[in-house]
N, C-alpha and C. Protein backbone atom coordinates (compact mmCIF):
# COMPACT_ATOMS: atom_id res chain seq x y z
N UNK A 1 -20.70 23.16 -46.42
CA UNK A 1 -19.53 22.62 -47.11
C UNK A 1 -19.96 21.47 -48.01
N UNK A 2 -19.76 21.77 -48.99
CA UNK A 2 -20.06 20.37 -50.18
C UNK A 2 -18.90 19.35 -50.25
N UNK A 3 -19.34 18.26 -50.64
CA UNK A 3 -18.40 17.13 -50.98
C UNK A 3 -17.09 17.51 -52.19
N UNK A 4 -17.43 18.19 -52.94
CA UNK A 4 -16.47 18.56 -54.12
C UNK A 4 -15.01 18.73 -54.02
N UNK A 5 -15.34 19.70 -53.20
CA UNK A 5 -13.78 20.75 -52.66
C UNK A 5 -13.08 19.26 -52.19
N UNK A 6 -11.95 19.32 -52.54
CA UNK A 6 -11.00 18.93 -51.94
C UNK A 6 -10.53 18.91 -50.66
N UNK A 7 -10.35 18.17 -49.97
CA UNK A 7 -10.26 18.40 -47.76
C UNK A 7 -8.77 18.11 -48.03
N UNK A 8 -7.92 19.25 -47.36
CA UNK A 8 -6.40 19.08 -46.90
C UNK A 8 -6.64 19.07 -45.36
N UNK A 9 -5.31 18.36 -44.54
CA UNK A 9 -5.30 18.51 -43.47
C UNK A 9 -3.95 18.95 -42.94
N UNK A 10 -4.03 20.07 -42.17
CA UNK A 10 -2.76 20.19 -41.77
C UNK A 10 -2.25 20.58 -40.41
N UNK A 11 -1.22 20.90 -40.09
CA UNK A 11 -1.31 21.71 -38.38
C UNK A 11 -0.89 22.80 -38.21
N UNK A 12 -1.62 23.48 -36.78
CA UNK A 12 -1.53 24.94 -36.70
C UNK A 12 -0.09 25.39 -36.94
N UNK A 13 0.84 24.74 -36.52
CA UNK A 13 2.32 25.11 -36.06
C UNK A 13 2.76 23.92 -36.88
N UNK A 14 4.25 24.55 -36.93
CA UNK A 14 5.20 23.11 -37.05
C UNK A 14 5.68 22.43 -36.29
N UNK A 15 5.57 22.70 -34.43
CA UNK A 15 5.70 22.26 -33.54
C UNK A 15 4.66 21.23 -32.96
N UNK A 16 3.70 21.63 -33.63
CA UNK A 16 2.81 20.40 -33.55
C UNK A 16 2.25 19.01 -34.27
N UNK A 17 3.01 19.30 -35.41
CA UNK A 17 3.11 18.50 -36.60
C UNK A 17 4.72 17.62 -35.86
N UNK A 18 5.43 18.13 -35.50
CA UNK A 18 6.81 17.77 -35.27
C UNK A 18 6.57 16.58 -34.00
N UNK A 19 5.61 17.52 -32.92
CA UNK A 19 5.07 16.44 -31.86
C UNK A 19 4.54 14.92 -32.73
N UNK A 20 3.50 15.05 -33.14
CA UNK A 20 2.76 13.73 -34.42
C UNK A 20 3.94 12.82 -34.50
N UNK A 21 4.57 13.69 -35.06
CA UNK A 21 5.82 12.73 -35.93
C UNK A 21 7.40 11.98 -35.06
N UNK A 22 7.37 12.64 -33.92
CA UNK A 22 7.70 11.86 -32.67
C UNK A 22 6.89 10.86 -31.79
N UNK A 23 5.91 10.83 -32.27
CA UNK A 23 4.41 9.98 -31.42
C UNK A 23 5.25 8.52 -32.29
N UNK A 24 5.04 8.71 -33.42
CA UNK A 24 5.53 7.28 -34.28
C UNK A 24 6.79 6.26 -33.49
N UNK A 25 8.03 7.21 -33.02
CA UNK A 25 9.38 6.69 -32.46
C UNK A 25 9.02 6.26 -30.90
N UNK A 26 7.95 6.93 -30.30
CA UNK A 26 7.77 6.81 -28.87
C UNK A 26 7.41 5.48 -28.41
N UNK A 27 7.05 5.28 -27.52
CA UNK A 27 6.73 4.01 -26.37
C UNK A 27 5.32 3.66 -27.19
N UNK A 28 4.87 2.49 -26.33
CA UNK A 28 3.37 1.77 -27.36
C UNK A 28 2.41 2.82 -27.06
N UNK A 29 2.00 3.63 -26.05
CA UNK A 29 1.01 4.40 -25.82
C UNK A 29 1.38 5.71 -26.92
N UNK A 30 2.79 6.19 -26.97
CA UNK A 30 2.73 7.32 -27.93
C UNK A 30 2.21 6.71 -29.65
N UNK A 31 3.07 5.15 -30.13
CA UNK A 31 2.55 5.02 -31.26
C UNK A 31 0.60 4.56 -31.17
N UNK A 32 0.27 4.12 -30.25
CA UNK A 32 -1.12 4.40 -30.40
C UNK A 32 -1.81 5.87 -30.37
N UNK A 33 -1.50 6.08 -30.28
CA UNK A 33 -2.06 7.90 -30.38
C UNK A 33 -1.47 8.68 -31.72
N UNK A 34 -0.34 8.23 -32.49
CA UNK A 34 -0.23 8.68 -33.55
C UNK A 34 -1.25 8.21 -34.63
N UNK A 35 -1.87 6.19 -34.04
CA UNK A 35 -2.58 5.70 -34.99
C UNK A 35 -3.82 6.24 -35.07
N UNK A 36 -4.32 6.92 -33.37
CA UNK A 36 -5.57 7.64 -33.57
C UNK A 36 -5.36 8.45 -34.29
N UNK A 37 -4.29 9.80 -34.41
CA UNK A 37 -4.49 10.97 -34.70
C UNK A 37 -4.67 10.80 -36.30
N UNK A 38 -3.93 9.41 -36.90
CA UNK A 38 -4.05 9.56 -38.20
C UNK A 38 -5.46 9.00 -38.61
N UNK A 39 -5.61 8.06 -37.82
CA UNK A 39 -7.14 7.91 -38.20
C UNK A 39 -7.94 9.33 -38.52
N UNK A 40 -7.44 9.98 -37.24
CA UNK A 40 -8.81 11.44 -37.25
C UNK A 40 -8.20 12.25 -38.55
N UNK A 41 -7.47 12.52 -38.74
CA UNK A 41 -6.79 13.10 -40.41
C UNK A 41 -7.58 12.34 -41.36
N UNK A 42 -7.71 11.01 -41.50
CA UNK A 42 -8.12 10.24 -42.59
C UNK A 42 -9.96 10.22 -42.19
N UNK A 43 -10.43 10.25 -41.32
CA UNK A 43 -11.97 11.08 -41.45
C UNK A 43 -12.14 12.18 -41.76
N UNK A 44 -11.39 13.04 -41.26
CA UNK A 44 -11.43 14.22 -41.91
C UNK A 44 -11.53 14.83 -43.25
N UNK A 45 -10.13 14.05 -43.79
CA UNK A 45 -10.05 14.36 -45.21
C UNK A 45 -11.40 14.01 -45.96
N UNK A 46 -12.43 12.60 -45.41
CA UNK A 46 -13.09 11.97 -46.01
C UNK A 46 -14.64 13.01 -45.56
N UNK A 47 -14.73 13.46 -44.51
CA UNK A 47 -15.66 14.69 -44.06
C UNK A 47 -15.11 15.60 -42.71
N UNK A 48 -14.77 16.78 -43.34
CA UNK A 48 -14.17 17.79 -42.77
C UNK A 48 -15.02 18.20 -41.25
N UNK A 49 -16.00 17.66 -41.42
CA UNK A 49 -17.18 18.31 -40.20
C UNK A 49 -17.69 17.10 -38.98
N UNK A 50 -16.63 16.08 -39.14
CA UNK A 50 -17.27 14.80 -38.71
C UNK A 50 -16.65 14.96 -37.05
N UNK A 51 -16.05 16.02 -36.58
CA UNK A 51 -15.98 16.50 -35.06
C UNK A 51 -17.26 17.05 -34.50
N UNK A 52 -17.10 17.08 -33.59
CA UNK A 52 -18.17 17.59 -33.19
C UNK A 52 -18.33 19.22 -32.80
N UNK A 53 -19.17 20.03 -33.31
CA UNK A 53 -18.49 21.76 -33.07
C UNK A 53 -19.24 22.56 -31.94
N UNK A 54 -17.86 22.85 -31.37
CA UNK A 54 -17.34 23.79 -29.93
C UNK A 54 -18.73 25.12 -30.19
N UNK A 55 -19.36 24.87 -29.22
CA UNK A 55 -20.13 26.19 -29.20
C UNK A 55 -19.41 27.69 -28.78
N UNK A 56 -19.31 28.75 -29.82
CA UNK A 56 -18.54 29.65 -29.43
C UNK A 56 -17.89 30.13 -27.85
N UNK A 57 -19.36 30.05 -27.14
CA UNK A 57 -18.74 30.44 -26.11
C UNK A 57 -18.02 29.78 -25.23
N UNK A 58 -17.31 28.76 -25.90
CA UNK A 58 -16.62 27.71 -24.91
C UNK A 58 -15.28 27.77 -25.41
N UNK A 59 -15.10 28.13 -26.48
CA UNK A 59 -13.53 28.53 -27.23
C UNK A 59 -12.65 29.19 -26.33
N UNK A 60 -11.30 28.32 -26.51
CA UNK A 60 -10.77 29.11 -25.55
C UNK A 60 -9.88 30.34 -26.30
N UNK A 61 -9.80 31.69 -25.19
CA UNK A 61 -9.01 32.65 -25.72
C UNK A 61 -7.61 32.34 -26.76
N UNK A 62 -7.27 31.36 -25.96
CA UNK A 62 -5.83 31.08 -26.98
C UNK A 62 -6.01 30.94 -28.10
N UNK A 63 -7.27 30.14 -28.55
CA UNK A 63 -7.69 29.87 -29.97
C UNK A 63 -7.72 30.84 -30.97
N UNK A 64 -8.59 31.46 -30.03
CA UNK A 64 -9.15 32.87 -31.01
C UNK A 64 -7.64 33.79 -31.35
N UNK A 65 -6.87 33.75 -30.22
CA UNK A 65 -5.59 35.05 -30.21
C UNK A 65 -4.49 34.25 -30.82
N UNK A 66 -4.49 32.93 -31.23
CA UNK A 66 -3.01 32.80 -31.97
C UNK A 66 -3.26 32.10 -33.04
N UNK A 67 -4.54 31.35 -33.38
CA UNK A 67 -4.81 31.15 -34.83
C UNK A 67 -5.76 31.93 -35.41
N UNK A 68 -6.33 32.62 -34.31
CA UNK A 68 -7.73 33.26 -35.52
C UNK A 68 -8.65 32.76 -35.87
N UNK A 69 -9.19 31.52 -35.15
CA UNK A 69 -10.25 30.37 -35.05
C UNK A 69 -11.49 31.15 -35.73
N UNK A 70 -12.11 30.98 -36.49
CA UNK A 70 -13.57 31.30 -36.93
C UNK A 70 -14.63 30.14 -36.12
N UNK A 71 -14.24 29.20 -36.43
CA UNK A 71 -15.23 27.47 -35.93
C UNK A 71 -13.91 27.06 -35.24
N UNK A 72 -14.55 26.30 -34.24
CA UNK A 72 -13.91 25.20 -33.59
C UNK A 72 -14.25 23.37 -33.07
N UNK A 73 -14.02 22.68 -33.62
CA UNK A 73 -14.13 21.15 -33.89
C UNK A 73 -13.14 20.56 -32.91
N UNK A 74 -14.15 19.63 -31.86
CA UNK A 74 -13.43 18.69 -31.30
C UNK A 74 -13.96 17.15 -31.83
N UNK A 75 -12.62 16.70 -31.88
CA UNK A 75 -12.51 14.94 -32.28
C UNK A 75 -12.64 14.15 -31.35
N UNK A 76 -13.03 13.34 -30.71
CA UNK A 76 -12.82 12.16 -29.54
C UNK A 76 -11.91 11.26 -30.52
N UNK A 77 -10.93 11.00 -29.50
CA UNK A 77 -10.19 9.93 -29.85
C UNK A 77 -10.58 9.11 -28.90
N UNK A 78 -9.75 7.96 -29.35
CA UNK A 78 -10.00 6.45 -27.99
C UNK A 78 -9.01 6.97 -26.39
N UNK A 79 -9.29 6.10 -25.40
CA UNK A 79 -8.85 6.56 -24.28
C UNK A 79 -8.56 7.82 -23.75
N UNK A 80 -9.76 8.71 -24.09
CA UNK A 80 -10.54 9.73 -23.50
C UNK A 80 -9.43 11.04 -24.09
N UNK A 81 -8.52 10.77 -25.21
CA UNK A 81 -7.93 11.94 -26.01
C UNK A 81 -8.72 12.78 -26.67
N UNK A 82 -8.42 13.95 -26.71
CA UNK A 82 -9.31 14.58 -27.67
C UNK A 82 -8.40 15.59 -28.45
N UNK A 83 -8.74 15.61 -30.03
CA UNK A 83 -7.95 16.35 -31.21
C UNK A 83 -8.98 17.77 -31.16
N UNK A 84 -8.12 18.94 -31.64
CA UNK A 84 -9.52 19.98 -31.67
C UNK A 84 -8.75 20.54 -33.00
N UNK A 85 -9.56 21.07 -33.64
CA UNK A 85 -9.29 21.66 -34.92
C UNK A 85 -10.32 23.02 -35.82
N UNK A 86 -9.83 23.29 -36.29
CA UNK A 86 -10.81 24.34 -37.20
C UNK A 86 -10.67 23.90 -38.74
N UNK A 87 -11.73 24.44 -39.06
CA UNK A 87 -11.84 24.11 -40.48
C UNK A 87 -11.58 25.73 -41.38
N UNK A 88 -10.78 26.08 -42.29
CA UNK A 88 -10.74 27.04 -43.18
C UNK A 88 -11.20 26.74 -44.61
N UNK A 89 -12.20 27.28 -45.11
CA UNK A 89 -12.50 27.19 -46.28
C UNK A 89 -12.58 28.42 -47.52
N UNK A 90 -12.05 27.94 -48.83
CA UNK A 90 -12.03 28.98 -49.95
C UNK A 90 -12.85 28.67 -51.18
N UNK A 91 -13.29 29.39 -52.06
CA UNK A 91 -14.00 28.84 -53.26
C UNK A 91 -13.02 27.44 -53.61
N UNK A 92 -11.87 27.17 -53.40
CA UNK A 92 -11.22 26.26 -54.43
C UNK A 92 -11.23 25.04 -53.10
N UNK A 93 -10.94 24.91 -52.00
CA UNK A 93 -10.33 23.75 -50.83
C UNK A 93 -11.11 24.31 -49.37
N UNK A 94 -10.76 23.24 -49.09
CA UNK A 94 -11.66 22.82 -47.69
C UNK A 94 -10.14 22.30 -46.78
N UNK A 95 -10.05 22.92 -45.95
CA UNK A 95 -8.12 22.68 -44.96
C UNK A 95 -8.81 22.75 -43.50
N UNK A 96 -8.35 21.39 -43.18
CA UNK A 96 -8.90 21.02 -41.83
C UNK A 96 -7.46 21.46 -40.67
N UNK A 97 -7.41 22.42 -40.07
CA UNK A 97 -6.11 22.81 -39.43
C UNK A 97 -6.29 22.22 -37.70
N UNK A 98 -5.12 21.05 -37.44
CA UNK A 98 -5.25 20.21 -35.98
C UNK A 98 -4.41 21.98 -35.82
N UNK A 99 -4.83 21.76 -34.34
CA UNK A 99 -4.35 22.84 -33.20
C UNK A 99 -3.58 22.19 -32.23
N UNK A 100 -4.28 21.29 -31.51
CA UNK A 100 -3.52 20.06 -30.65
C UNK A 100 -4.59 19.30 -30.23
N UNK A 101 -4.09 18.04 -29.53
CA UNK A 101 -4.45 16.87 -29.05
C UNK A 101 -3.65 16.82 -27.76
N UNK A 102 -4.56 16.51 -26.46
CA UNK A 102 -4.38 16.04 -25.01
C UNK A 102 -5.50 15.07 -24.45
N UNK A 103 -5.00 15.05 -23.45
CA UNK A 103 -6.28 13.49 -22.53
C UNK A 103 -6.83 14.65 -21.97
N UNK A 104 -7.90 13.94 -21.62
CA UNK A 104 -9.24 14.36 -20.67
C UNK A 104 -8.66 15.70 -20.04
N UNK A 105 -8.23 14.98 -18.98
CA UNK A 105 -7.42 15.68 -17.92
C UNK A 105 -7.30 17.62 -18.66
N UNK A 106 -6.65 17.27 -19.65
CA UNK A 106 -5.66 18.82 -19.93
C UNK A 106 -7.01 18.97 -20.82
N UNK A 107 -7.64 18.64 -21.33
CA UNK A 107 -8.76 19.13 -22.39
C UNK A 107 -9.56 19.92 -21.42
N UNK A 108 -9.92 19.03 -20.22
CA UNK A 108 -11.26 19.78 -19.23
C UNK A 108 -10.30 21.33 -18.49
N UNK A 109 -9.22 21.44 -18.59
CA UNK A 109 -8.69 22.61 -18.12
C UNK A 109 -8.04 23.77 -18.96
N UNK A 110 -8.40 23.68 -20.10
CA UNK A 110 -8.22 24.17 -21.43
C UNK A 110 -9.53 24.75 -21.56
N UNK A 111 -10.42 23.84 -21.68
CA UNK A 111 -11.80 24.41 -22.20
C UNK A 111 -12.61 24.77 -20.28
N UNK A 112 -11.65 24.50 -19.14
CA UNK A 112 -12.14 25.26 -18.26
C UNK A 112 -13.58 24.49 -17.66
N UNK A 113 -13.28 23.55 -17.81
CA UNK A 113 -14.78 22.39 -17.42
C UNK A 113 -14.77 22.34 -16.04
């Protein structure tokens, strides 16, 4: 991926974009986690690859069966959150697509740790 292309960021669903945007109205722990998630949007946009990437065989089925995951990118956030995302790319843009964000806890039983 070259620097050129343009990086959009967006989310898998609108239910998960909708979650984000309730993080803002919530208690101090939900608006800190909106400030991570926008942080991780605003690295992103700035380098699409700056997660760290999911070795295939650790993807979970859901990934593959309801977005169609090609790559899969996890983010560390602060207090052990983690954002996971894929990257889609075309000759013209580079679209960093969040899937979701959970703590430790639900990440290690997702990815089955």
């Amino acid at each position: 991926m070259n620097g050129r292309k343009p990086v959009y960021v967006t989310f898998g669903e609108k239910k998960i974009e909708q979650e984000f945007e309730l993080l803002k109205e919530g208690k101090f722990q939900d608006k800190q986690l909106y400030a991570f998630v926008e942080r991780a949007i605003k690295d992103m946009k700035n380098n699409p690859t700056c997660g760290i990437k999911v070795p295939k065989r650790l993807w979970p089925k859901l990934y593959i069966d309801k977005f169609g995951v090609t790559n899969l990118w996890k983010y560390d956030l602060p207090n052990g959150w983690r954002l996971i995302y894929t990257i889609k790319e075309d000759e013209v843009t580079i679209l960093n697509v969040i899937l979701e964000w959970f703590d430790h806890r639900k990440y290690e039983r997702r990815f089955k740790y």
